[in-house]
Structures are given as structure tokens and as C-alpha cells.
N, C-alpha and C. Protein backbone atom coordinates (compact mmCIF):
# COMPACT_ATOMS: atom_id res chain seq x y z
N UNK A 1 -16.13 5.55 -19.87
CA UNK A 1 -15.34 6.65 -19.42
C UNK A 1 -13.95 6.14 -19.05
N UNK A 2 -12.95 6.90 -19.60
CA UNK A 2 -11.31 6.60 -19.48
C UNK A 2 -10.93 6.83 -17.70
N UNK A 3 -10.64 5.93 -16.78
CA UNK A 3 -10.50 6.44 -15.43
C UNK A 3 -8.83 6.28 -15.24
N UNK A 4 -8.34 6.24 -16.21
CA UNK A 4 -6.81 6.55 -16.03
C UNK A 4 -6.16 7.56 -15.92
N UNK A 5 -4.91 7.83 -15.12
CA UNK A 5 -4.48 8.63 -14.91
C UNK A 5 -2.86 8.76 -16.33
N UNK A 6 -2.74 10.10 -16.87
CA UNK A 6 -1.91 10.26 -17.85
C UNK A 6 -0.72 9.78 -17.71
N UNK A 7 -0.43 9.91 -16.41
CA UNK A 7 1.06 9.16 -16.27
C UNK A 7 0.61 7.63 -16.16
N UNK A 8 0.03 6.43 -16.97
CA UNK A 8 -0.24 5.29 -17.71
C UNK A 8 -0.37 5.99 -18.49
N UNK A 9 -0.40 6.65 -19.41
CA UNK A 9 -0.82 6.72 -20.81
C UNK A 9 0.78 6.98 -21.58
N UNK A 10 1.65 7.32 -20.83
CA UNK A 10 2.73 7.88 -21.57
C UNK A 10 3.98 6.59 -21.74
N UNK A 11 3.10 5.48 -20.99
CA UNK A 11 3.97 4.03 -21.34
C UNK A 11 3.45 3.66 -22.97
N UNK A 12 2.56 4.28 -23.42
CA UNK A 12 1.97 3.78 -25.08
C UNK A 12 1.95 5.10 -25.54
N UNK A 13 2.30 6.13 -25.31
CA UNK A 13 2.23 7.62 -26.25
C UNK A 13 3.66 8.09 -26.56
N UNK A 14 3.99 8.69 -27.49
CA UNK A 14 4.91 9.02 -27.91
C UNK A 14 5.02 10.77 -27.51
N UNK A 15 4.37 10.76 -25.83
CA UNK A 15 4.17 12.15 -25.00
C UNK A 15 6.08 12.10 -24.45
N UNK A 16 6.34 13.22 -23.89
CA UNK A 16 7.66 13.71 -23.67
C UNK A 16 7.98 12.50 -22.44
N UNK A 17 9.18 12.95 -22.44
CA UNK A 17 10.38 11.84 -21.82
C UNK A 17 10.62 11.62 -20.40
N UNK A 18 10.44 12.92 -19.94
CA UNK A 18 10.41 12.85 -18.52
C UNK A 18 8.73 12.15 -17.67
N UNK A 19 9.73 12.14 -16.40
CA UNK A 19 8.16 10.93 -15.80
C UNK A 19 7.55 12.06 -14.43
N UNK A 20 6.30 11.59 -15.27
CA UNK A 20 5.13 12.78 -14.50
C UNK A 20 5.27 12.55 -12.73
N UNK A 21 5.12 13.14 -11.94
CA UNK A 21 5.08 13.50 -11.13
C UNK A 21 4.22 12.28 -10.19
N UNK A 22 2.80 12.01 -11.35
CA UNK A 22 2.03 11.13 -10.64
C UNK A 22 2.44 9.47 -10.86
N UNK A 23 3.49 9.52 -11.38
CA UNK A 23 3.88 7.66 -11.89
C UNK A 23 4.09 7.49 -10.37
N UNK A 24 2.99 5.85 -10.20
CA UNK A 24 3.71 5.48 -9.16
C UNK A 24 2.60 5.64 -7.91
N UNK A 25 1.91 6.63 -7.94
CA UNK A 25 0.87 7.33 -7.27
C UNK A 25 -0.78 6.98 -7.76
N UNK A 26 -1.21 6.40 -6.36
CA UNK A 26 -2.78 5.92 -6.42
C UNK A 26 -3.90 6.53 -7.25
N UNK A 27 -4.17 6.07 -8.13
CA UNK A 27 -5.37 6.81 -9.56
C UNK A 27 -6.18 7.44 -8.65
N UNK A 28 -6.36 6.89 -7.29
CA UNK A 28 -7.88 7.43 -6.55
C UNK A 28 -7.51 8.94 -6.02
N UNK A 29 -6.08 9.40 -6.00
CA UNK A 29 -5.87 10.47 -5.66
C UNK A 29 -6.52 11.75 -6.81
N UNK A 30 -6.48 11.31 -7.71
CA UNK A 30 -6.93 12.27 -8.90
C UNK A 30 -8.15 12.52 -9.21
N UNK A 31 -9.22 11.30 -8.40
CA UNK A 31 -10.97 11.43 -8.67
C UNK A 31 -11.12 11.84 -7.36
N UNK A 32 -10.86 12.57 -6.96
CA UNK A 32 -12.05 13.55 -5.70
C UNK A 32 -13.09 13.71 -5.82
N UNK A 33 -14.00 13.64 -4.78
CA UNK A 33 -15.36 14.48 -5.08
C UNK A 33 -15.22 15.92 -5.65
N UNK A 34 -16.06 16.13 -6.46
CA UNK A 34 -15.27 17.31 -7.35
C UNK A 34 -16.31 18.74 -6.65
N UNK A 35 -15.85 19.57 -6.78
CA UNK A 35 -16.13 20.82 -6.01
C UNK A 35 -16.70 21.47 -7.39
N UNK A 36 -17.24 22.80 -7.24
CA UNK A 36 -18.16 23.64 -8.39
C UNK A 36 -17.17 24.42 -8.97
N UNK A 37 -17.38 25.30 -9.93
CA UNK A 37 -16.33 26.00 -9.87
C UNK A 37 -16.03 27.36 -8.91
N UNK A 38 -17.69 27.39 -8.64
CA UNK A 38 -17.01 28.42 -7.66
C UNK A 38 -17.03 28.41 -6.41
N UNK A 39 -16.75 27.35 -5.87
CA UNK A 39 -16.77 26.51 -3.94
C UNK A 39 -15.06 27.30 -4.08
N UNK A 40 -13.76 26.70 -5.39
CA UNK A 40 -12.92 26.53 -5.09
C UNK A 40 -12.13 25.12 -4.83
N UNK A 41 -11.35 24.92 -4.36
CA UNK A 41 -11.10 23.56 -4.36
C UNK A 41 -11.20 22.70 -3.31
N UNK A 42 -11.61 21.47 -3.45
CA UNK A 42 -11.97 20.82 -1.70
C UNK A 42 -10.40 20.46 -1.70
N UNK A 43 -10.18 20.16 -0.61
CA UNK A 43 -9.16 19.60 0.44
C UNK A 43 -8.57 18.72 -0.83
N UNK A 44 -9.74 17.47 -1.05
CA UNK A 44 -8.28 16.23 -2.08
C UNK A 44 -8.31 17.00 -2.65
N UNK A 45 -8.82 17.52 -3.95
CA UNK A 45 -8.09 18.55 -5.12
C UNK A 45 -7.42 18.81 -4.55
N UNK A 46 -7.32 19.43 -3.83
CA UNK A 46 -5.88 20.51 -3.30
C UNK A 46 -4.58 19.23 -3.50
N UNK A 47 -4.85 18.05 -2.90
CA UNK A 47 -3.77 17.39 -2.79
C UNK A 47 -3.43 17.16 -4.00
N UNK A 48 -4.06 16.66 -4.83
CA UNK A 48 -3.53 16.01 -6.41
C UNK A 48 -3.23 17.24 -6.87
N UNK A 49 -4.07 18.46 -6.78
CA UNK A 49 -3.08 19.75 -7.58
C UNK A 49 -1.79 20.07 -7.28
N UNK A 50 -1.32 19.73 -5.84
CA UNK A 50 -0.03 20.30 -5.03
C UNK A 50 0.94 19.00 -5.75
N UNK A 51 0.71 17.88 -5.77
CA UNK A 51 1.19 17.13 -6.60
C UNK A 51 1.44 17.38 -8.19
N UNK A 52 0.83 17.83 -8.34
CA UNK A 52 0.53 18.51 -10.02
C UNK A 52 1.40 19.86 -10.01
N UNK A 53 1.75 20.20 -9.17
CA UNK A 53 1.97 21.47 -9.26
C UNK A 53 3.89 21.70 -10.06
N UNK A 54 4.19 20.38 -9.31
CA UNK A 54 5.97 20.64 -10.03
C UNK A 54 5.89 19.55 -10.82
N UNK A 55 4.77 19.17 -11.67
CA UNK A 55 5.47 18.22 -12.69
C UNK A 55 5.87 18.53 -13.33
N UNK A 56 6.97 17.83 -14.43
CA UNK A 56 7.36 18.12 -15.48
C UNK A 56 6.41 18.12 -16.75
N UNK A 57 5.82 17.41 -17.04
CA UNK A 57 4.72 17.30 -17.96
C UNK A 57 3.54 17.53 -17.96
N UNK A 58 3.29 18.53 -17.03
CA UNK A 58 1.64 19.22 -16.86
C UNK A 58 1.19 19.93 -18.01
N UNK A 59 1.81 20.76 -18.52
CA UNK A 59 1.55 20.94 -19.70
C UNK A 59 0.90 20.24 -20.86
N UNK A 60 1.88 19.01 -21.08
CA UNK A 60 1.57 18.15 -22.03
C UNK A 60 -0.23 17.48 -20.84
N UNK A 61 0.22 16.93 -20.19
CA UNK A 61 -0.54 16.25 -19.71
C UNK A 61 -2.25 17.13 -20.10
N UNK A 62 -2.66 18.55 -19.37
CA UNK A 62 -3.35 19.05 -19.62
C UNK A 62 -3.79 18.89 -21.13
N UNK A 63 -2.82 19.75 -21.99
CA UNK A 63 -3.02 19.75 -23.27
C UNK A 63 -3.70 18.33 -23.79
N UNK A 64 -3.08 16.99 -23.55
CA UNK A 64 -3.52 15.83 -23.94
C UNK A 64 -4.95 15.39 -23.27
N UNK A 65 -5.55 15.96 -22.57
CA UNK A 65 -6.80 15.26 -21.63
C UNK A 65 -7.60 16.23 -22.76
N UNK A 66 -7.68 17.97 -22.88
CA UNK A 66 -8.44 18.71 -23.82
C UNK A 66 -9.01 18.45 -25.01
N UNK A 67 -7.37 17.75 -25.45
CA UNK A 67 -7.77 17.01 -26.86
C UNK A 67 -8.33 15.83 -26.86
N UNK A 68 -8.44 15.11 -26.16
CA UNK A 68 -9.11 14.13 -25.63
C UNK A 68 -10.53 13.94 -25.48
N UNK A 69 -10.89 14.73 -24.71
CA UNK A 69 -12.38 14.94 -24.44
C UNK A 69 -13.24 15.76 -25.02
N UNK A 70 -14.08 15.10 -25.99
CA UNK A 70 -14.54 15.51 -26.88
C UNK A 70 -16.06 16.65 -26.45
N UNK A 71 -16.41 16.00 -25.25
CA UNK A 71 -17.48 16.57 -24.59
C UNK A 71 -17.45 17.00 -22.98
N UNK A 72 -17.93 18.27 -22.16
CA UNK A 72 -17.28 18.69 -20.72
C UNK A 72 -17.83 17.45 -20.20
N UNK A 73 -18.97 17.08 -20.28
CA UNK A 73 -19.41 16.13 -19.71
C UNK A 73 -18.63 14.84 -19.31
N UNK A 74 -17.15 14.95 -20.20
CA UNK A 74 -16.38 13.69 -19.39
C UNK A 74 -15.04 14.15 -19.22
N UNK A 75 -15.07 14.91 -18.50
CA UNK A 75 -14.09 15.89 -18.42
C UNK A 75 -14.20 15.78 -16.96
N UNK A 76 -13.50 14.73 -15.94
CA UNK A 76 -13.33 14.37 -14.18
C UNK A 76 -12.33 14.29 -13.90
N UNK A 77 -12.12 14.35 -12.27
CA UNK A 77 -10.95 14.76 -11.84
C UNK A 77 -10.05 15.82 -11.94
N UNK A 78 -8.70 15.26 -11.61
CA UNK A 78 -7.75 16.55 -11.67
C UNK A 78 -6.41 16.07 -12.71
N UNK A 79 -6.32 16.85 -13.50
CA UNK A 79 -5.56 16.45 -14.65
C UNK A 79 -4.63 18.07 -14.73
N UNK A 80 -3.71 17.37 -15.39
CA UNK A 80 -2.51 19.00 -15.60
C UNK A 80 -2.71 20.51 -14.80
N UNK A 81 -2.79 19.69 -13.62
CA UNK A 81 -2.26 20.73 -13.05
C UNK A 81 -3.76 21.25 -12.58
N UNK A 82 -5.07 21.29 -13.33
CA UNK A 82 -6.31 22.08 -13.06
C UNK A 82 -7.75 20.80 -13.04
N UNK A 83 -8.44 21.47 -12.06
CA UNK A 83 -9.80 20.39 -11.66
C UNK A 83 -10.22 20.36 -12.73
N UNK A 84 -12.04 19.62 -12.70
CA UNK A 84 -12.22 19.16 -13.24
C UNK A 84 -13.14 20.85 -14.05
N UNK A 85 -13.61 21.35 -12.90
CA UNK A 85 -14.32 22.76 -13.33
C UNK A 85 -13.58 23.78 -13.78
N UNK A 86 -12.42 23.42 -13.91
CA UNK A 86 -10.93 24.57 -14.25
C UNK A 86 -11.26 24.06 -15.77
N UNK A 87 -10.91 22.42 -15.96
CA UNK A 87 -10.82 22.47 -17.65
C UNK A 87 -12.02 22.40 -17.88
N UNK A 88 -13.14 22.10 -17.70
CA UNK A 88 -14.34 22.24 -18.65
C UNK A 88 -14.65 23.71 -18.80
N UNK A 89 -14.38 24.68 -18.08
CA UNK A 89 -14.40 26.13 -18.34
C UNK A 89 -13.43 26.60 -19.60
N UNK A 90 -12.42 26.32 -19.17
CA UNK A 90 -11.20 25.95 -20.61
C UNK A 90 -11.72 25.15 -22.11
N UNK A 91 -12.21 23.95 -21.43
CA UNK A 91 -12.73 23.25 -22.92
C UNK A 91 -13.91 24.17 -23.28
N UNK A 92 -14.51 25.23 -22.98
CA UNK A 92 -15.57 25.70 -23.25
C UNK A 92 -15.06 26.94 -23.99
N UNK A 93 -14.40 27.57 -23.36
CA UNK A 93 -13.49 28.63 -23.91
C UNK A 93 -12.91 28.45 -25.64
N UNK A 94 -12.17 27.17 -25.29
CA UNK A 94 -11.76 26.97 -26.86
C UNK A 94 -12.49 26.67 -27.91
N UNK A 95 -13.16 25.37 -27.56
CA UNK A 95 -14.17 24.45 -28.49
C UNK A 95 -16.10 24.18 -28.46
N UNK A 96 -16.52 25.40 -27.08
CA UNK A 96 -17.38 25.60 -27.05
C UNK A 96 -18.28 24.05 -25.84
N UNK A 97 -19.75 23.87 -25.72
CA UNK A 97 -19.37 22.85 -25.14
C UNK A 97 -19.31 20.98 -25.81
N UNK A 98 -19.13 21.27 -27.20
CA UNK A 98 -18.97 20.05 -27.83
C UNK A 98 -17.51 20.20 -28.77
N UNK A 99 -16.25 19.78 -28.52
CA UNK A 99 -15.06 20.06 -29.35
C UNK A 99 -15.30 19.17 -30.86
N UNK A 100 -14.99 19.81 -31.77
CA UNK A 100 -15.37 18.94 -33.12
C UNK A 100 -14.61 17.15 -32.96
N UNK A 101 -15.09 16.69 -34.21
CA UNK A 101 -14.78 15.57 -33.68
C UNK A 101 -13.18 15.75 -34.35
N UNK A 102 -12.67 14.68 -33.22
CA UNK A 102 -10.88 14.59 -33.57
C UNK A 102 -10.57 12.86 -33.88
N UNK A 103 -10.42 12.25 -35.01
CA UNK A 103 -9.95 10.93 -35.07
C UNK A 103 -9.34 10.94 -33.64
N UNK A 104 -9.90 9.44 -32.95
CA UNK A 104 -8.78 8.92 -32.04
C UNK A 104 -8.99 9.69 -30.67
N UNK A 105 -9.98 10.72 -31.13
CA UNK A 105 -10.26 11.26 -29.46
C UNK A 105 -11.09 10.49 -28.54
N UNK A 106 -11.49 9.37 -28.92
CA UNK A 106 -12.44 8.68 -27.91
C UNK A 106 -11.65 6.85 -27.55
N UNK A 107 -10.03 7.64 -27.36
CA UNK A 107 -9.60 6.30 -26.53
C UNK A 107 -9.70 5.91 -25.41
């Protein structure tokens, strides 16, 4: 399982220019104990989302974790902006709960 946070990933991706919000900022902030989806969000979520909340690249960031994870099952933490029960509801929405396979989605 990938336990990095996207802002490392955009020192080797050819992702947009501006610097995420979280460069710089402790990976452990982004793995909370993760809440259900329908508790709402515990306390750390809250923090890494409020952090998340004015990045510049949440967008991308989100978008890039979706395509990424090929299965909900590894789909943790808090990424672009939404938990971990925000995008696996999302990855379910789009691609059902197994996304086809994508070359290169299992970096």
C-alpha cells in the first residue's frame, strides 16, 4: 500500500506547477483513524481537510489518487480535499467497486 502523501508525488509527476498546500507537512496528518461515512468526520480529518481546503491542486490531487486506486479497498486517508469514505463512495459512483485496470495504476 502507497502511504504517501501527493504533494511527494508531484517532485516525479508531470502534475501542475503550483505547490500543494501539504508540501512540507507531516504524512501522519493525512492517515487518521478514519470515521464511517456516516459518523461524519472525526476531529484529525477535519484537520487535514481544513488544510486541504485552499489548496491549489486539490483537484488534480483528488483526481490523481481515483485514478490510482484501482480497488476502494485501498483507498485511506484524506486526499483532495475528501476522506477516505468521501472517495470510495465516489470511486464507486464512477467505476463501480473494482475500476478497470489502468497501465501504471498500481505505483
Amino acid at each position: 500500500m502507497k502511504l504517501s502523501t501527493n504533494a511527494a508525488a508531484l517532485a516525479w509527476s508531470d502534475g501542475p506547477d503550483q505547490a500543494p498546500a501539504c508540501k512540507g507537512v507531516n504524512p501522519n496528518l493525512f492517515f487518521p483513524k478514519a470515521s464511517t461515512e456516516s459518523e461524519g468526520p472525526s476531529e484529525a480529518e477535519r484537520k487535514a481537510l481544513a488544510l486541504c481546503a485552499g489548496c491549489p491542486v486539490r483537484e488534480w490531487c483528488l483526481e490523481r489518487d481515483l485514478d490510482e486506486c484501482t480497488v476502494t479497498s485501498r483507498i485511506v486517508g484524506v486526499r483532495g480535499g475528501l476522506r477516505a469514505a468521501d472517495r470510495r463512495a465516489l470511486h464507486v459512483q464512477r467505476y463501480g467497486t473494482r475500476a478497470p485496470y489502468r497501465a501504471g495504476a498500481d505505483r
